[in-house]
Protein backbone atom coordinates (compact mmCIF):
# COMPACT_ATOMS: atom_id res chain seq x y z
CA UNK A 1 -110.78 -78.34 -31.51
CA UNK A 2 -108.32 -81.38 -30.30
CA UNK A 3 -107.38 -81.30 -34.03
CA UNK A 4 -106.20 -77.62 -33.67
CA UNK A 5 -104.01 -78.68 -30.67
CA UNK A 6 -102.72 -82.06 -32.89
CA UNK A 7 -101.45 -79.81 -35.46
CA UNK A 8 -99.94 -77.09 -32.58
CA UNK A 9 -97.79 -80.11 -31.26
CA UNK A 10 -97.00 -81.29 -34.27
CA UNK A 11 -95.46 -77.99 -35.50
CA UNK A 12 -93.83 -77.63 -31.99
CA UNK A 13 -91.79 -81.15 -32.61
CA UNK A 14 -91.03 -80.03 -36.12
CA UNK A 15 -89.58 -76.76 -34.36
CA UNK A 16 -87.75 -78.43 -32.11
CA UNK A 17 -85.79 -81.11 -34.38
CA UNK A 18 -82.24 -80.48 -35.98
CA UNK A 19 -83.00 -79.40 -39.20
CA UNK A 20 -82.54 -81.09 -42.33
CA UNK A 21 -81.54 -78.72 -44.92
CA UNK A 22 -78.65 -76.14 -45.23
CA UNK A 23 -78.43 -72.65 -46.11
CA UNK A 24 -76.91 -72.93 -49.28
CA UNK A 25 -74.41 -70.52 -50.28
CA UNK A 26 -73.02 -69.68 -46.70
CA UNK A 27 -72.81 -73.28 -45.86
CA UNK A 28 -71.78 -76.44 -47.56
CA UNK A 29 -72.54 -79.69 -47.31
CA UNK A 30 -69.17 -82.45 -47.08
CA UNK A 31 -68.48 -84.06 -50.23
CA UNK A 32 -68.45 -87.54 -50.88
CA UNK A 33 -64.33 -88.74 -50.99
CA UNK A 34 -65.01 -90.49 -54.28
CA UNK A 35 -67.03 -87.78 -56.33
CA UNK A 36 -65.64 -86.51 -59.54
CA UNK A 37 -66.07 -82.89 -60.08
CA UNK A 38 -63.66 -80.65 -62.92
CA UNK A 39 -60.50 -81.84 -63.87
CA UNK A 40 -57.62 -80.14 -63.44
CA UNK A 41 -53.72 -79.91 -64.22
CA UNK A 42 -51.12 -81.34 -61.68
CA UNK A 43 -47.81 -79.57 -60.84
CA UNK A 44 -44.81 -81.54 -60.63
CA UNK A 45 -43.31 -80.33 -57.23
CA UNK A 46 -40.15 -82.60 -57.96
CA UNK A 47 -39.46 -80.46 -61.04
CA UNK A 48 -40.89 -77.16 -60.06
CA UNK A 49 -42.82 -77.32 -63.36
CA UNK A 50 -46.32 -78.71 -65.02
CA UNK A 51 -46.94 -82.75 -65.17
CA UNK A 52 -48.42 -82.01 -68.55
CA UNK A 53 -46.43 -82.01 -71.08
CA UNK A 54 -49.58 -80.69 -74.45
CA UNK A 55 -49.34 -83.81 -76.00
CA UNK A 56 -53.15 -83.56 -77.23
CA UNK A 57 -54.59 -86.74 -76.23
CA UNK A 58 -56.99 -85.58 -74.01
CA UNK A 59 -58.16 -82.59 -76.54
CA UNK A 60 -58.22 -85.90 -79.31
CA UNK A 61 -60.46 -88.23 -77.16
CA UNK A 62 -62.41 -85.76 -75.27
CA UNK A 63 -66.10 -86.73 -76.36
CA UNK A 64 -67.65 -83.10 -76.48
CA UNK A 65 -64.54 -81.14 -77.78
CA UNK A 66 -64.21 -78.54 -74.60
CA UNK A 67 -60.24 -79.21 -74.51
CA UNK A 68 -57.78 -76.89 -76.28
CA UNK A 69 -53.96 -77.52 -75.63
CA UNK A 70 -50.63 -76.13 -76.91
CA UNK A 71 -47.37 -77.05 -76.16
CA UNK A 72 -44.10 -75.04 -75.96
CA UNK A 73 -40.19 -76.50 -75.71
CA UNK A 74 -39.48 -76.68 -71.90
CA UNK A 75 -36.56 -74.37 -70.74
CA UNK A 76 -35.37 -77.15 -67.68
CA UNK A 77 -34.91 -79.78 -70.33
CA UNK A 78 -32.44 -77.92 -72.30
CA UNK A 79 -30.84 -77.32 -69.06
CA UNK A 80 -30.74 -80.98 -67.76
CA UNK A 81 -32.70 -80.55 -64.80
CA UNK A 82 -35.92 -81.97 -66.83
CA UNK A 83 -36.50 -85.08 -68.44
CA UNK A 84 -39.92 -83.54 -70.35
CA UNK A 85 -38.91 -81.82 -73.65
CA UNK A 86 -42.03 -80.45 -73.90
CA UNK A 87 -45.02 -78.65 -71.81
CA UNK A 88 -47.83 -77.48 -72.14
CA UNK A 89 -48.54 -73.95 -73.36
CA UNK A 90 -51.87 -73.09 -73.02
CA UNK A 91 -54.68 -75.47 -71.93
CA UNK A 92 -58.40 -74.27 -71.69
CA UNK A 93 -61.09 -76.23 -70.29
CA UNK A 94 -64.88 -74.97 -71.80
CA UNK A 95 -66.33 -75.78 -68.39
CA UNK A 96 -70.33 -75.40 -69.95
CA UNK A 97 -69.62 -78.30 -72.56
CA UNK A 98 -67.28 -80.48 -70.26
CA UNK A 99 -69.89 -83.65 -69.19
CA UNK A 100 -67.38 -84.76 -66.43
CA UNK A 101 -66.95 -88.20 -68.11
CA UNK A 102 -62.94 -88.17 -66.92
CA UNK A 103 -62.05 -90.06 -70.39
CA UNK A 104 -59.26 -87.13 -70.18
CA UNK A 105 -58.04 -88.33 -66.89
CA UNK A 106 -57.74 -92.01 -68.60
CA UNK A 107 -56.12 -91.19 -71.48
CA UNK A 108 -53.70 -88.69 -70.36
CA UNK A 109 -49.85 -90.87 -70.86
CA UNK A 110 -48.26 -88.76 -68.18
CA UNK A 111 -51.01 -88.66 -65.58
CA UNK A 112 -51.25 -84.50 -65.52
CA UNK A 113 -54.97 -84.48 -64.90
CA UNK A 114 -57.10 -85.37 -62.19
CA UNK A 115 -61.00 -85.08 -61.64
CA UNK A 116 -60.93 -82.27 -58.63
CA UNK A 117 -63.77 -82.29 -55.97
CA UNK A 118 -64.71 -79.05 -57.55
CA UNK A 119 -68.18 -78.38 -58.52
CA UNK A 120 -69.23 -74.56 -57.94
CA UNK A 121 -67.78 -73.11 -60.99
CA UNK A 122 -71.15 -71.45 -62.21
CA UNK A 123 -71.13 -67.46 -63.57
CA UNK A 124 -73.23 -65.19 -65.34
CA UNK A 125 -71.52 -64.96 -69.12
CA UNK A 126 -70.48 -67.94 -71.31
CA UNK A 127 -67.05 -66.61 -71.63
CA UNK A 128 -66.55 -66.43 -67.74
CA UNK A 129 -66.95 -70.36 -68.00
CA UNK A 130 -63.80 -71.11 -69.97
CA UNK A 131 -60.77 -72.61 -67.55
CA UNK A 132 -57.49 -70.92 -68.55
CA UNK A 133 -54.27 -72.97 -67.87
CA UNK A 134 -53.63 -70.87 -63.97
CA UNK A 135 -57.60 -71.93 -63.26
CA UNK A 136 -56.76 -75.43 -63.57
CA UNK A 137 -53.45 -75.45 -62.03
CA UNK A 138 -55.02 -73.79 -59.11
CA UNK A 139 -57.89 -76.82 -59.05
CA UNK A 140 -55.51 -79.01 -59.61
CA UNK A 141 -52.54 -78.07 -56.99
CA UNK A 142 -55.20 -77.31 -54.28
CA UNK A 143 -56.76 -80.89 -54.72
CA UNK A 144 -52.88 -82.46 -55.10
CA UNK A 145 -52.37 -80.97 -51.35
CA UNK A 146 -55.98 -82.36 -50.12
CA UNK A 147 -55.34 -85.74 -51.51
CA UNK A 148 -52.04 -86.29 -51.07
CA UNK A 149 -51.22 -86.82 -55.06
CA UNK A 150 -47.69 -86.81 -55.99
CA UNK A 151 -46.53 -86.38 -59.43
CA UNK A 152 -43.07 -86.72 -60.47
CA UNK A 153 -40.04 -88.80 -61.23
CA UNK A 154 -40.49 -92.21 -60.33
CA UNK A 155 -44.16 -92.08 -58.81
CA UNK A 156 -45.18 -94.47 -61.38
CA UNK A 157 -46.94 -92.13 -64.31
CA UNK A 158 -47.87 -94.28 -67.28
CA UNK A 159 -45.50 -92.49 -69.87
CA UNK A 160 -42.81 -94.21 -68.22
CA UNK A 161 -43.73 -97.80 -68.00
């Protein structure tokens, strides 16, 4: 019998306490400042145009193959307002092979991508799973204006040093 009433107050405590879990989907839990989630394509506000300029060095070094990138001839250069000749095109992410490893955020000469805090980018078909170019501009520009990332002239991007 006192057992009975140990376990009643025990359950009542447990009751009463904050509780330790979340209910998923409606609620999220704060991410950690320094976790790497998809990358994503920065926007050169300076320029009004894309950092990246399809060079392929992230779709050469990328260890699993999920990049694809093509470039076109950039319509501000030819007008003077640019100093990029070239941008990119097209640029798909394969978001079920990508292993987050960020090697494309090292490699990339003009610093265009950037490991986003995203991480909920899960759906029903395969084909649903590939990141277009406007996916990862959207990642990208909405993490830019969280962290405070400015890409341009003169901010110190690796092609130019």
């Amino acid at each position: 019998m006192i057992g009975l009433f140990k376990s009643l107050v025990v359950t009542l405590q447990s009751m009463l306490r904050k509780p330790v879990t979340v209910q998923y989907p409606g609620e999220h839990l704060p991410m950690s400042p320094r976790y790497l989630g998809f990358p994503g394509l920065l926007w050169d506000d300076a320029v009004d145009e894309p950092a990246c300029t399809g060079c392929l060095v992230c779709a050469r070094y990328c260890p699993t193959d999920c990049i694809t990138v093509s470039m076109k001839d950039n319509p501000l250069y030819k007008e003077g307002k640019s100093k990029r000749r070239k941008i990119v095109d097209d640029f798909q992410i394969r978001m079920e092979r990508c292993i987050l490893c960020g090697i494309c955020v090292e490699v990339c000469n003009f610093e265009a991508i950037a490991m986003t805090d995203y991480h909920e980018e899960a759906d029903i078909s395969r084909g649903d799973l590939i990141a277009t170019k406007e996916d990862l501009f959207r990642m990208g520009r909405d993490y830019q204006k969280r962290a405070g990332i400015v890409v341009g002239e003169g901010s110190g991007s690796k092609g130019e040093e």
